[in-house]
C-alpha atoms as a PDB file:
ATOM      1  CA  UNK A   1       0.000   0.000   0.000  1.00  0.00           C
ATOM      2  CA  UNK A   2       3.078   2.211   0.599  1.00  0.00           C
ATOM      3  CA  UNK A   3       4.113   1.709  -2.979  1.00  0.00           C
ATOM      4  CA  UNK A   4       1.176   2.391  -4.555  1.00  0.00           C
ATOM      5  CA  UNK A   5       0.941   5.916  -2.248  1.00  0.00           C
ATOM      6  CA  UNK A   6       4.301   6.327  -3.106  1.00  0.00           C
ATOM      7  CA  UNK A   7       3.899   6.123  -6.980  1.00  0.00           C
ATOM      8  CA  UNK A   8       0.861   8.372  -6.647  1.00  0.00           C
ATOM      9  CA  UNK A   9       2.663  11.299  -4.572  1.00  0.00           C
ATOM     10  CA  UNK A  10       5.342  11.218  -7.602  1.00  0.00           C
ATOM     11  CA  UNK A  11       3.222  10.951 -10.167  1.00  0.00           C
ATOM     12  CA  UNK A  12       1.453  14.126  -8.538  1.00  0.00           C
ATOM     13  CA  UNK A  13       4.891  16.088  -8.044  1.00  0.00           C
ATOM     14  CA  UNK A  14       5.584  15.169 -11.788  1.00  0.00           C
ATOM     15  CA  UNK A  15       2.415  16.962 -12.575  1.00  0.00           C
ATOM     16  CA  UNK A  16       2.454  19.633 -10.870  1.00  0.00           C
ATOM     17  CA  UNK A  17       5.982  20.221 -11.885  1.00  0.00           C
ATOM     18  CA  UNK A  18       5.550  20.137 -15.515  1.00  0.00           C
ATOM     19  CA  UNK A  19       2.645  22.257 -15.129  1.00  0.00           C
ATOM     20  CA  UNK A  20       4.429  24.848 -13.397  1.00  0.00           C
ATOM     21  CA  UNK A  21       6.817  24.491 -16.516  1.00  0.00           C
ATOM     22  CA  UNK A  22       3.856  24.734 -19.255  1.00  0.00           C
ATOM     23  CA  UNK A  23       3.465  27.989 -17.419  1.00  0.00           C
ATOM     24  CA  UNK A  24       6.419  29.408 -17.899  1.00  0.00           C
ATOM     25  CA  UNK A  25       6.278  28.670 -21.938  1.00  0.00           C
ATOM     26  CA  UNK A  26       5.946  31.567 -24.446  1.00  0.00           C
ATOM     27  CA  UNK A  27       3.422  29.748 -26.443  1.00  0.00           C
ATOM     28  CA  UNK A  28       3.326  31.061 -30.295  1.00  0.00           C
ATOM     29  CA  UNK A  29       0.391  33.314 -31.216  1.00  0.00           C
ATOM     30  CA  UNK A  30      -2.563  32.222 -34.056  1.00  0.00           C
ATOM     31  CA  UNK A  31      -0.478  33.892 -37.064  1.00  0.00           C
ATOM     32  CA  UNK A  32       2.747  32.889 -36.128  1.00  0.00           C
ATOM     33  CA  UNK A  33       1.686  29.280 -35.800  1.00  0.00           C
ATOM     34  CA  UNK A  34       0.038  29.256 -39.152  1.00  0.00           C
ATOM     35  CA  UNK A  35       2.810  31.321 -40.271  1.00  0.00           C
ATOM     36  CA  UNK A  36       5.611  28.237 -39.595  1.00  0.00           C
ATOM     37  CA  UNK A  37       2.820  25.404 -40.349  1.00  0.00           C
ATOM     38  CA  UNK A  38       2.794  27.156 -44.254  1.00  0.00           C
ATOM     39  CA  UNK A  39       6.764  27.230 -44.050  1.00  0.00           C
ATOM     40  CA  UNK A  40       6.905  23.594 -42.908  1.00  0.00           C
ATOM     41  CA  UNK A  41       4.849  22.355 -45.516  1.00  0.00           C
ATOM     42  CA  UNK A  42       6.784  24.325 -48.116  1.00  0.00           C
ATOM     43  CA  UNK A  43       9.667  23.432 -47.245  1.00  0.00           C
ATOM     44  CA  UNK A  44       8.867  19.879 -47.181  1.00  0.00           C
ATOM     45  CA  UNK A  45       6.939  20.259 -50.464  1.00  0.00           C
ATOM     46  CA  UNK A  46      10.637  21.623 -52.006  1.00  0.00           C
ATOM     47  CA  UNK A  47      12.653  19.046 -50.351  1.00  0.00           C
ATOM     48  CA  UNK A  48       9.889  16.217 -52.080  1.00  0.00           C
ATOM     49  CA  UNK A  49      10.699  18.000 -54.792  1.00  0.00           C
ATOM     50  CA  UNK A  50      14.334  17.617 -54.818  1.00  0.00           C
ATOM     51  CA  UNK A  51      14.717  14.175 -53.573  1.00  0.00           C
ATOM     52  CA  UNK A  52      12.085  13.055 -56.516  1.00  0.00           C
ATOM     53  CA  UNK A  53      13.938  15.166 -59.223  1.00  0.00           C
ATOM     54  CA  UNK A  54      17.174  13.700 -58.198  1.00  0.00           C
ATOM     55  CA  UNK A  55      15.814   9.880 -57.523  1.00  0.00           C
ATOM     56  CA  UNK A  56      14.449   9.888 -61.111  1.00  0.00           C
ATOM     57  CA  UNK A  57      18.167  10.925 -62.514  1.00  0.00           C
ATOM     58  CA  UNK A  58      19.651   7.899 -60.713  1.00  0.00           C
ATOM     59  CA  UNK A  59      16.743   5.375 -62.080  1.00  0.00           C
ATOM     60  CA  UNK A  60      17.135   6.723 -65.790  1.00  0.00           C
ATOM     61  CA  UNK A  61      21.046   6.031 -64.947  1.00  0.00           C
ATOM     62  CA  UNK A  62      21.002   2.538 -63.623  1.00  0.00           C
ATOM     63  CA  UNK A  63      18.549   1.784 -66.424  1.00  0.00           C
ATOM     64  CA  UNK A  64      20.924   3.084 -68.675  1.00  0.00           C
ATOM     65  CA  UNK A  65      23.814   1.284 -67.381  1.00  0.00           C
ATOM     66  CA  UNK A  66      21.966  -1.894 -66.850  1.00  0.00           C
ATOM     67  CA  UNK A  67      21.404  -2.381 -70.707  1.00  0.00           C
ATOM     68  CA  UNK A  68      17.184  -1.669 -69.413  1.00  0.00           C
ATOM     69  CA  UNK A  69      16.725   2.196 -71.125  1.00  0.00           C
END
């Protein structure tokens, strides 16, 4: 019974300590979150871009140099 009263005043401190911390955050207003959500999806979008541009060199390539283009 100790245990269990023991795990349930530290799971309480936990708590109460990270919501103490949660306080102290400088959360990100409306704009500025949509603001980074457009620049993380653009950048992604470019860096799909990229990685597909260059993966279909190397295919044409090896197709090339495997007698298959």
């Amino acid at each position: 019974m100790d245990r269990i009263r023991g795990l349930i005043a530290r799971a309480r401190r936990f708590i109460d300590e990270a919501w103490s911390e949660l306080k102290k955050v400088s959360w990100p207003t409306i704009p500025q979150t949509r603001n980074l959500t457009v620049l993380v999806f653009t950048v992604s979008f470019v860096v799909m871009l990229f990685i597909a541009f260059w993966d279909t060199i190397f295919l044409k390539a090896v197709a090339v140099l495997s007698g298959n283009g």
